[in-house]
N, C-alpha and C. Protein backbone atom coordinates (compact mmCIF):
# COMPACT_ATOMS: atom_id res chain seq x y z
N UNK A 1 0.82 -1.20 0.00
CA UNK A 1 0.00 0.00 0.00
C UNK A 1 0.87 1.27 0.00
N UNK A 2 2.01 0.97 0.54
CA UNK A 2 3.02 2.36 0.68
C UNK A 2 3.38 2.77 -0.66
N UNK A 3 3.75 1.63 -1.68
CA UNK A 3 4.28 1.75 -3.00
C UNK A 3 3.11 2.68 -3.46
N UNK A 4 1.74 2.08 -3.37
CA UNK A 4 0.71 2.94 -4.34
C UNK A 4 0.88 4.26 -4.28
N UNK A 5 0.82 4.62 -2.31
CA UNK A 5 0.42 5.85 -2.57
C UNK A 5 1.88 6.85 -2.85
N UNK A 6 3.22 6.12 -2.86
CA UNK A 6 4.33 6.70 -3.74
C UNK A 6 3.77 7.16 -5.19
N UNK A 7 3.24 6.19 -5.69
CA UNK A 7 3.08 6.09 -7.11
C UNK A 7 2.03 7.20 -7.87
N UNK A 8 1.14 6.87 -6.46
CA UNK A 8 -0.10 8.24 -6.62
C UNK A 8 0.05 9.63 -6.57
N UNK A 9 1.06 9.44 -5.41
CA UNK A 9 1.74 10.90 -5.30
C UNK A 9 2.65 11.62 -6.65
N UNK A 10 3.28 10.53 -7.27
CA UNK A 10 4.01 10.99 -8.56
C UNK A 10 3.17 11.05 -9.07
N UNK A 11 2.28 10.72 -9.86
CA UNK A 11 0.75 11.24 -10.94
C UNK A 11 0.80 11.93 -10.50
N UNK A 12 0.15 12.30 -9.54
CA UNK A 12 -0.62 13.72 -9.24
C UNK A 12 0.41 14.88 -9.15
N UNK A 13 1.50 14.52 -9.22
CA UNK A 13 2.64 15.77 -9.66
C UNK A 13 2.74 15.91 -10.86
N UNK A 14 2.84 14.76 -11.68
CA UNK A 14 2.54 14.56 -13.13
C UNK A 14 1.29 15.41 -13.67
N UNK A 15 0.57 15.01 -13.27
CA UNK A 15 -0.68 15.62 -13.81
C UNK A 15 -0.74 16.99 -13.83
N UNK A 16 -0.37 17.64 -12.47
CA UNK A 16 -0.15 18.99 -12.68
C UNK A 16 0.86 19.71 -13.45
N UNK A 17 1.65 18.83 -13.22
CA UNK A 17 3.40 19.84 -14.47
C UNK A 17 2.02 20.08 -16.03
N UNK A 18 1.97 18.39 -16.00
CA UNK A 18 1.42 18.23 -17.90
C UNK A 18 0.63 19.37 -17.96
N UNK A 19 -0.45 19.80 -17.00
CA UNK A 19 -1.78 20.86 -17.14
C UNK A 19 -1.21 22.08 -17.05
N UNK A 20 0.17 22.56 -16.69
CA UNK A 20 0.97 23.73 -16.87
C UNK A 20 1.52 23.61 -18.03
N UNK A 21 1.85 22.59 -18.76
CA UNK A 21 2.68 22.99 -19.66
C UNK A 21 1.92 23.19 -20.98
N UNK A 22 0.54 22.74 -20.75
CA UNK A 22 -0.22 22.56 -21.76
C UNK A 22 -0.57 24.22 -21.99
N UNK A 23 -0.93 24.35 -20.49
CA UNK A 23 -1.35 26.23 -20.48
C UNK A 23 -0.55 27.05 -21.25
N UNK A 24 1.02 26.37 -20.68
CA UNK A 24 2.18 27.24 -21.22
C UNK A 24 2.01 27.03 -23.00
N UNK A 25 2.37 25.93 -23.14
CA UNK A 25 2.10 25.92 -24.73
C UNK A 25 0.63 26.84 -25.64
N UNK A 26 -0.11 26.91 -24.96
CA UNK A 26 -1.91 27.39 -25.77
C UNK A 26 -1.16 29.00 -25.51
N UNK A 27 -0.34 29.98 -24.58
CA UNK A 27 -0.37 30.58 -24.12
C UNK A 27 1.03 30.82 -25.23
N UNK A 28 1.82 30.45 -25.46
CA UNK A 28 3.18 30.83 -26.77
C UNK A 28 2.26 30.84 -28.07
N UNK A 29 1.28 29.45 -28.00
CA UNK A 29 0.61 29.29 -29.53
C UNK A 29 -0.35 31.15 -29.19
N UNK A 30 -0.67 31.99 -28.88
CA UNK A 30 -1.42 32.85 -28.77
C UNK A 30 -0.56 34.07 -29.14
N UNK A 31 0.66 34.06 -28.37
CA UNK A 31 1.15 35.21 -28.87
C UNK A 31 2.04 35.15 -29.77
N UNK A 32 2.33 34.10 -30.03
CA UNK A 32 2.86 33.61 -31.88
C UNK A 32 1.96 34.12 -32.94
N UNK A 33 0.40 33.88 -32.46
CA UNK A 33 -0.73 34.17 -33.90
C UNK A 33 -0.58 36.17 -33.63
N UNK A 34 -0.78 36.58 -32.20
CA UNK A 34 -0.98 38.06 -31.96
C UNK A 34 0.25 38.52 -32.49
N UNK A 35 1.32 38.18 -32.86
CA UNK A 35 2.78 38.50 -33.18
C UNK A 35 2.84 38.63 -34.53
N UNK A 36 1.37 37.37 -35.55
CA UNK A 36 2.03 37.20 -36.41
C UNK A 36 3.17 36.73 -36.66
N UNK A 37 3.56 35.84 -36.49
CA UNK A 37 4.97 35.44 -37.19
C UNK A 37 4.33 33.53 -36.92
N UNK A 38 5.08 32.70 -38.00
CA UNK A 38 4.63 31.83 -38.22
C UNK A 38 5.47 30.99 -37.05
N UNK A 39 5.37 29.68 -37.27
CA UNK A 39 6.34 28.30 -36.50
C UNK A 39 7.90 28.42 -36.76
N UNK A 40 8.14 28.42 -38.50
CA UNK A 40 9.58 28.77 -38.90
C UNK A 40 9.66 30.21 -38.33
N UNK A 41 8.94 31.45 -38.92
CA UNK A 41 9.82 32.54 -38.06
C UNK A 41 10.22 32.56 -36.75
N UNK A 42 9.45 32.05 -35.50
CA UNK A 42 10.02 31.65 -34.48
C UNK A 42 10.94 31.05 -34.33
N UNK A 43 11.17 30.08 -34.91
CA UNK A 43 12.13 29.09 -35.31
C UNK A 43 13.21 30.13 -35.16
N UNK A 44 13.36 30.45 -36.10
CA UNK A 44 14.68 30.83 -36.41
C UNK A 44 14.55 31.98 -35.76
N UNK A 45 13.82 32.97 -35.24
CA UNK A 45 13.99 34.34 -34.01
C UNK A 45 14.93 33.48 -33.08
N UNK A 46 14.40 32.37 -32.53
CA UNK A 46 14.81 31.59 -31.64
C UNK A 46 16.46 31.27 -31.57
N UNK A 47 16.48 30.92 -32.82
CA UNK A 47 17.85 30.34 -33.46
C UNK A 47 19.02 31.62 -33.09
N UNK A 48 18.85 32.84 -33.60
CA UNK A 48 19.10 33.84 -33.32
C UNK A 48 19.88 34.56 -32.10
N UNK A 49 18.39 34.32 -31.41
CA UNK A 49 18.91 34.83 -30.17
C UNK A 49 20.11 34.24 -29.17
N UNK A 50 19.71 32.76 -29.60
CA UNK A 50 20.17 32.03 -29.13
C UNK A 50 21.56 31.83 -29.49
N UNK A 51 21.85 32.53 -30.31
CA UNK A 51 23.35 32.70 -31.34
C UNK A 51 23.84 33.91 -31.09
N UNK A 52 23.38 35.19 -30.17
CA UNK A 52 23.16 36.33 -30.02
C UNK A 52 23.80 36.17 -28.86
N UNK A 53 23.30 35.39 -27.97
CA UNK A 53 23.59 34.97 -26.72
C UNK A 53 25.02 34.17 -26.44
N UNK A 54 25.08 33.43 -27.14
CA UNK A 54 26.59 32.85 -27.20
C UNK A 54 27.77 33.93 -27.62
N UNK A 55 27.13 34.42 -28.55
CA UNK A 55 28.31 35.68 -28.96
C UNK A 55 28.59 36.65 -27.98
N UNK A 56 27.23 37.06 -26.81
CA UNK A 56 27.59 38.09 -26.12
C UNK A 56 28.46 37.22 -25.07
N UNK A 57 28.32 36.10 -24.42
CA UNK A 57 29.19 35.06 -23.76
C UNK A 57 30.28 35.65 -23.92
N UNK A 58 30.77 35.34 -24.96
CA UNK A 58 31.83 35.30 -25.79
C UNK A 58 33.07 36.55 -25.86
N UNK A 59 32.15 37.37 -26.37
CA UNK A 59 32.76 38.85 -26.70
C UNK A 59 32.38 39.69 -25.38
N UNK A 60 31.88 39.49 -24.57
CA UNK A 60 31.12 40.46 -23.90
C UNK A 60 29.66 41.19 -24.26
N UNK A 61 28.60 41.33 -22.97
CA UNK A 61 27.64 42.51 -23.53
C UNK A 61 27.99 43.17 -23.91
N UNK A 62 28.77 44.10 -23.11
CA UNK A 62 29.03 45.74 -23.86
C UNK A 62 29.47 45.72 -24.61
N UNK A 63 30.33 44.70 -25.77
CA UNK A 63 30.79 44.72 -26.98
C UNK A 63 29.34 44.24 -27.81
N UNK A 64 28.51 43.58 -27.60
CA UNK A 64 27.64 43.35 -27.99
C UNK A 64 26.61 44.49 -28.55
N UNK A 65 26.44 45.31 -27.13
CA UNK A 65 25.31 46.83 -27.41
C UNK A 65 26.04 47.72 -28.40
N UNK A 66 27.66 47.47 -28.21
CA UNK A 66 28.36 48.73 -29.42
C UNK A 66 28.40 48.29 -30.62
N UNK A 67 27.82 46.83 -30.77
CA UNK A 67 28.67 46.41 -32.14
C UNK A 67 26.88 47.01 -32.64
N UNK A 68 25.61 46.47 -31.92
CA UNK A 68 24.41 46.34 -32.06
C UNK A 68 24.28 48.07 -32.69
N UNK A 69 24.81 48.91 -31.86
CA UNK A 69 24.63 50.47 -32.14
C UNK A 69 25.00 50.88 -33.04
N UNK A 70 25.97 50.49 -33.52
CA UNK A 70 26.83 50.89 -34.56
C UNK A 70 26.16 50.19 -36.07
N UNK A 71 25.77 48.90 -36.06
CA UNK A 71 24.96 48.38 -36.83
C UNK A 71 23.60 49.70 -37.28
N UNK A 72 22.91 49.83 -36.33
CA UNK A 72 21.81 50.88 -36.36
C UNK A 72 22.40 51.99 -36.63
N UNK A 73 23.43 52.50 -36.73
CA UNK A 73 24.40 53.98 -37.29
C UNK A 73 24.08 54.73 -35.92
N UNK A 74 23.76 54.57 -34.99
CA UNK A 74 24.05 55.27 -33.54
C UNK A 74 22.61 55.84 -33.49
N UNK A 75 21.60 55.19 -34.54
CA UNK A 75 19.96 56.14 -33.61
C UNK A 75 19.70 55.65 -32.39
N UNK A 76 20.41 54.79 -31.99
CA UNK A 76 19.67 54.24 -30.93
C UNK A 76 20.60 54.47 -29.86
């Protein structure tokens, strides 16, 4: 009987992550459509940043915001 209610106790943790993540997912699928931008454009925003992020690792932020500024010719 001890095993079950181990076992019960994991479902019912289960159950709740899955019913968050489901929220979480309906809740990206929403502001993906309000964003406009499709599955691939995310995709690759994603890809991006995520390549954005390694570089600032890398080089530093603040080499990052100057290289970013200078890209934009200094409006920003």
């Amino acid at each position: 009987m001890e095993v079950q209610k181990f076992y019960e106790a994991i479902v019912s943790r289960n159950l709740k992550l899955v019913s968050e993540l489901e929220e979480t997912e309906a809740a990206r699928r929403e502001v993906v459509r309000q964003l406009g931008l499709s599955e691939e454009g995310l995709r690759a925003a994603l890809i991006l940043q995520w390549l954005l992020r390694l570089y600032a690792r890398r080089v530093g932020e603040p080499n990052v915001l100057r290289l970013i500024k200078k890209l934009l010719g200094g409006r920003h």
